[in-house]
C-alpha atoms as a PDB file:
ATOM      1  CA  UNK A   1     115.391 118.602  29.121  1.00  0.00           C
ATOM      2  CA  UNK A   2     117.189 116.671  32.454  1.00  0.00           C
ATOM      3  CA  UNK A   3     120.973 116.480  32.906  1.00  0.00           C
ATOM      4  CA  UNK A   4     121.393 113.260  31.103  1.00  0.00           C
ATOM      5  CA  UNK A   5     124.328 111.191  30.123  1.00  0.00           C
ATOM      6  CA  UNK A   6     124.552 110.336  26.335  1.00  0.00           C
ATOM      7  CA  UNK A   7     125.851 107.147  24.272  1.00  0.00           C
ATOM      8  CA  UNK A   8     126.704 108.836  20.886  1.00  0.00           C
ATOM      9  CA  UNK A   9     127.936 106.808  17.736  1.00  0.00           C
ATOM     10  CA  UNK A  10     129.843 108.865  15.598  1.00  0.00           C
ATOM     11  CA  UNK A  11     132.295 107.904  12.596  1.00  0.00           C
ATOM     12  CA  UNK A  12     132.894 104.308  13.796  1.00  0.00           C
ATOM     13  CA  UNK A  13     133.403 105.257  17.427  1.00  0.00           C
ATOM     14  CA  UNK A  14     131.418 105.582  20.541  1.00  0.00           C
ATOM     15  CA  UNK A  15     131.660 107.463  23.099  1.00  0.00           C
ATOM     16  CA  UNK A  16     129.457 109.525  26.250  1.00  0.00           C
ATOM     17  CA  UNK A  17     128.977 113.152  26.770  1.00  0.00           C
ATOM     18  CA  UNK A  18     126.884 114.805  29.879  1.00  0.00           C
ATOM     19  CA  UNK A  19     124.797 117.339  28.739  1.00  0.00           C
ATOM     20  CA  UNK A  20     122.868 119.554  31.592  1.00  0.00           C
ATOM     21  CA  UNK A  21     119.250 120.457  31.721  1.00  0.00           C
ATOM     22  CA  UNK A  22     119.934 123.597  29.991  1.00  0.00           C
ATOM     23  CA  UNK A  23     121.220 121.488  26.852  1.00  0.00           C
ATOM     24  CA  UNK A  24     125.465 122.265  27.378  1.00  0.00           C
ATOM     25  CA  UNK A  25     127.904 119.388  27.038  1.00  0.00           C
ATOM     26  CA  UNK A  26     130.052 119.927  29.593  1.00  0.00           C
ATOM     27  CA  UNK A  27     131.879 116.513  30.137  1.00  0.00           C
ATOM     28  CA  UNK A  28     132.831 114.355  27.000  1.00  0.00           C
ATOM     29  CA  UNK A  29     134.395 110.659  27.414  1.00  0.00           C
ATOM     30  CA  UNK A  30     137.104 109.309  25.176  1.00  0.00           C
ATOM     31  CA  UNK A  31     136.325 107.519  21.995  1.00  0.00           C
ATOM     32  CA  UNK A  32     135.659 103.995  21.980  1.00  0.00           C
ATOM     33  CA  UNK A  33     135.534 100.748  19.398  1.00  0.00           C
ATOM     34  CA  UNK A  34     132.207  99.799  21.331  1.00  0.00           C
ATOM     35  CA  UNK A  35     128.994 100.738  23.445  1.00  0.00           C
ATOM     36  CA  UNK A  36     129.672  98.533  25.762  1.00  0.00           C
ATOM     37  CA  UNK A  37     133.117 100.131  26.715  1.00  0.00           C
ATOM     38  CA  UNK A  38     131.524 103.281  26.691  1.00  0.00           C
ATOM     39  CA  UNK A  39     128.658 102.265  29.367  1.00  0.00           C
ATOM     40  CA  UNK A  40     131.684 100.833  31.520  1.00  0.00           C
ATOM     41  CA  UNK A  41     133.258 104.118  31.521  1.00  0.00           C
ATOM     42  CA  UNK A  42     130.268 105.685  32.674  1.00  0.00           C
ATOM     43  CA  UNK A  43     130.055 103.768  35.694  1.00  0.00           C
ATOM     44  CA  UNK A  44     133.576 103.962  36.376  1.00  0.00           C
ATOM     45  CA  UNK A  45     133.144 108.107  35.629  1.00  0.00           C
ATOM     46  CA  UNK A  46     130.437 108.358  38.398  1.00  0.00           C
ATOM     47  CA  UNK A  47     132.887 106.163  40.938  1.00  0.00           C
ATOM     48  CA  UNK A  48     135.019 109.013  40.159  1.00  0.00           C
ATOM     49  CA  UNK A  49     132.740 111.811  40.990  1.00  0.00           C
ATOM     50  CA  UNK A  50     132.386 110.515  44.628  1.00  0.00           C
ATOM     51  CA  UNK A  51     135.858 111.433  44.985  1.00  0.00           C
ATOM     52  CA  UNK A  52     136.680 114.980  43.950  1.00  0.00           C
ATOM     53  CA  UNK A  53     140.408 114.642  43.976  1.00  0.00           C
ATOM     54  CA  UNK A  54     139.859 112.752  41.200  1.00  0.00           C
ATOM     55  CA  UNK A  55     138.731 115.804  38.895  1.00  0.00           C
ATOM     56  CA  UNK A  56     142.252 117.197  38.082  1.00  0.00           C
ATOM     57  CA  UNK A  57     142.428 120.813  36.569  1.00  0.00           C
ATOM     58  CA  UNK A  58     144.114 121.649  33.796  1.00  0.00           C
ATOM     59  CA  UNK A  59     144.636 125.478  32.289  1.00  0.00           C
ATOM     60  CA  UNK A  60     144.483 125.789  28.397  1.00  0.00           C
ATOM     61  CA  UNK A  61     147.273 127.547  26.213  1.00  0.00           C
ATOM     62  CA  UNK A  62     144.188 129.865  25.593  1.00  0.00           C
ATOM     63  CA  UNK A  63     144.237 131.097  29.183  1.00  0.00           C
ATOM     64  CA  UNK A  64     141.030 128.870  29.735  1.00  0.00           C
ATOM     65  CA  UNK A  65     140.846 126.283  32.305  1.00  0.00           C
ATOM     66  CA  UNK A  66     139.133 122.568  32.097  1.00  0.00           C
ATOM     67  CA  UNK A  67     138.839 119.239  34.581  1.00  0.00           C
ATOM     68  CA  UNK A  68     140.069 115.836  33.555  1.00  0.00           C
ATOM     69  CA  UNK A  69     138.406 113.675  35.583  1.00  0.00           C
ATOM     70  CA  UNK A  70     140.896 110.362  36.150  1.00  0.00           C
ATOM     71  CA  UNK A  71     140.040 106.582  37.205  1.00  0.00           C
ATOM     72  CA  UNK A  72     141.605 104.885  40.487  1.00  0.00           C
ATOM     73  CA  UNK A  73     144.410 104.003  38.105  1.00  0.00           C
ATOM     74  CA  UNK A  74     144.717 107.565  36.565  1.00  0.00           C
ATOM     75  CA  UNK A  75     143.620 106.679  33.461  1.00  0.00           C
ATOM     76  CA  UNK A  76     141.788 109.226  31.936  1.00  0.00           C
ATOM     77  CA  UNK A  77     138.137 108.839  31.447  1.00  0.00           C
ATOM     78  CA  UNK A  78     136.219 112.055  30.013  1.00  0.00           C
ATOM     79  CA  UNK A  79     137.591 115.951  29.674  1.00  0.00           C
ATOM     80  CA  UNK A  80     135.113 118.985  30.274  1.00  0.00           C
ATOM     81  CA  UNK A  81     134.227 121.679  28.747  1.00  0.00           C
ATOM     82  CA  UNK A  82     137.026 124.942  28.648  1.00  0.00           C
ATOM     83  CA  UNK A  83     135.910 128.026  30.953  1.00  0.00           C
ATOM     84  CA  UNK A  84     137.060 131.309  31.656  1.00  0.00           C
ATOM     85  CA  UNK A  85     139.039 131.474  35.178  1.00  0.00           C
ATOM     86  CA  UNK A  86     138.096 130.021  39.011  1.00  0.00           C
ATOM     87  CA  UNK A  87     134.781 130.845  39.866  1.00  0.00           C
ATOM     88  CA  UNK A  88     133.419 129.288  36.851  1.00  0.00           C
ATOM     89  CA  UNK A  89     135.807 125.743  37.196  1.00  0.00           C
ATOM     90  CA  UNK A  90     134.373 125.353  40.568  1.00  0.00           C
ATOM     91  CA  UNK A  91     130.903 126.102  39.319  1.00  0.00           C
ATOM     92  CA  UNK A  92     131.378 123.741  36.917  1.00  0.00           C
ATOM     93  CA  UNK A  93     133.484 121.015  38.947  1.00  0.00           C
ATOM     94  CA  UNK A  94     129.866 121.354  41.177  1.00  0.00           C
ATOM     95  CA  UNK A  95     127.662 120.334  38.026  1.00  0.00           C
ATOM     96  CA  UNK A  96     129.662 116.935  37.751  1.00  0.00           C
ATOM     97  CA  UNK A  97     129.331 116.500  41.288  1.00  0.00           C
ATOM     98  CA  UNK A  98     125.787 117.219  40.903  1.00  0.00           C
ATOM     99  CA  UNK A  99     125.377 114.894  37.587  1.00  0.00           C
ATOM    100  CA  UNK A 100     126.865 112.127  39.182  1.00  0.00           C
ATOM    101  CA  UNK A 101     123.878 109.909  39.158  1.00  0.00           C
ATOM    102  CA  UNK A 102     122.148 111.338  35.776  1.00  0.00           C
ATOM    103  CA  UNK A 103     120.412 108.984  33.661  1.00  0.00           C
ATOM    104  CA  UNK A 104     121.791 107.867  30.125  1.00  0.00           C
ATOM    105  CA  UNK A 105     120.274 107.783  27.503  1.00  0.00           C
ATOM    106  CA  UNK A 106     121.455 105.879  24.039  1.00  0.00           C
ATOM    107  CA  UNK A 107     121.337 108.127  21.375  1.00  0.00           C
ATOM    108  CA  UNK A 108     123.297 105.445  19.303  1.00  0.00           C
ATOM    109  CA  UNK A 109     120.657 103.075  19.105  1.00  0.00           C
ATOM    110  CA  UNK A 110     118.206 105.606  18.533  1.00  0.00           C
ATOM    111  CA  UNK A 111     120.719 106.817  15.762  1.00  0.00           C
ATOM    112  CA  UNK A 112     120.688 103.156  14.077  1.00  0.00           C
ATOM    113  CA  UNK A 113     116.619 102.811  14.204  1.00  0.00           C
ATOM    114  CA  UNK A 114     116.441 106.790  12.350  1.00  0.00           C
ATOM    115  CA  UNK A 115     118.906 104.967   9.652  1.00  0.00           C
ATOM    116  CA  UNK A 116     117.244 101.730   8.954  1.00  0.00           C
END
């Protein structure tokens, strides 16, 4: 499997997760009313990933610690996964860097075809 980015449709929403070669979703976009939206955010997401100061770290009431990565107008466009301490949020702050360019795929559509 490749580091991919995914459209998903779930309960009446959209919205686009990156999931790595090993099969983790570590990045997960906000819900939105349409696919369309949702492919805009992923272009606007890998503007984002040029810039690193634009993946913001956050630490969980669990101790855990997560990125939010933020637009040019700090809107908030996806959340990763939760990890345990530094090492592994710059490990992982290195896979979106990484992903930046990763193809998408739309699991939505194929979704719709499976239910027809």
């Amino acid at each position: 499997m490749a580091t991919r980015y995914e459209i998903v449709h779930d309960h009446d929403a959209f919205f686009f997760q990156l999931r790595m070669a090993d099969g983790d979703v570590v990045l997960r976009g906000l819900d939105s009313p349409s696919k369309i939206m949702v492919q805009n955010e992923i272009l606007h997401l890998r503007n984002a990933l040029r810039d690193d100061s634009r993946l913001v770290p956050h630490d969980g009431d669990d101790g855990e610690r997560f990125v939010v990565v933020k637009d040019r107008d700090g809107s908030v466009l996806a959340r990763s996964k939760r990890v345990d301490g530094d090492a592994a949020l710059r490990e992982l702050v290195d896979d979106l860097l990484g992903a930046a360019h990763a193809p998408i795929i739309d699991l939505a559509r194929q979704r719709r075809t499976a239910a027809t």
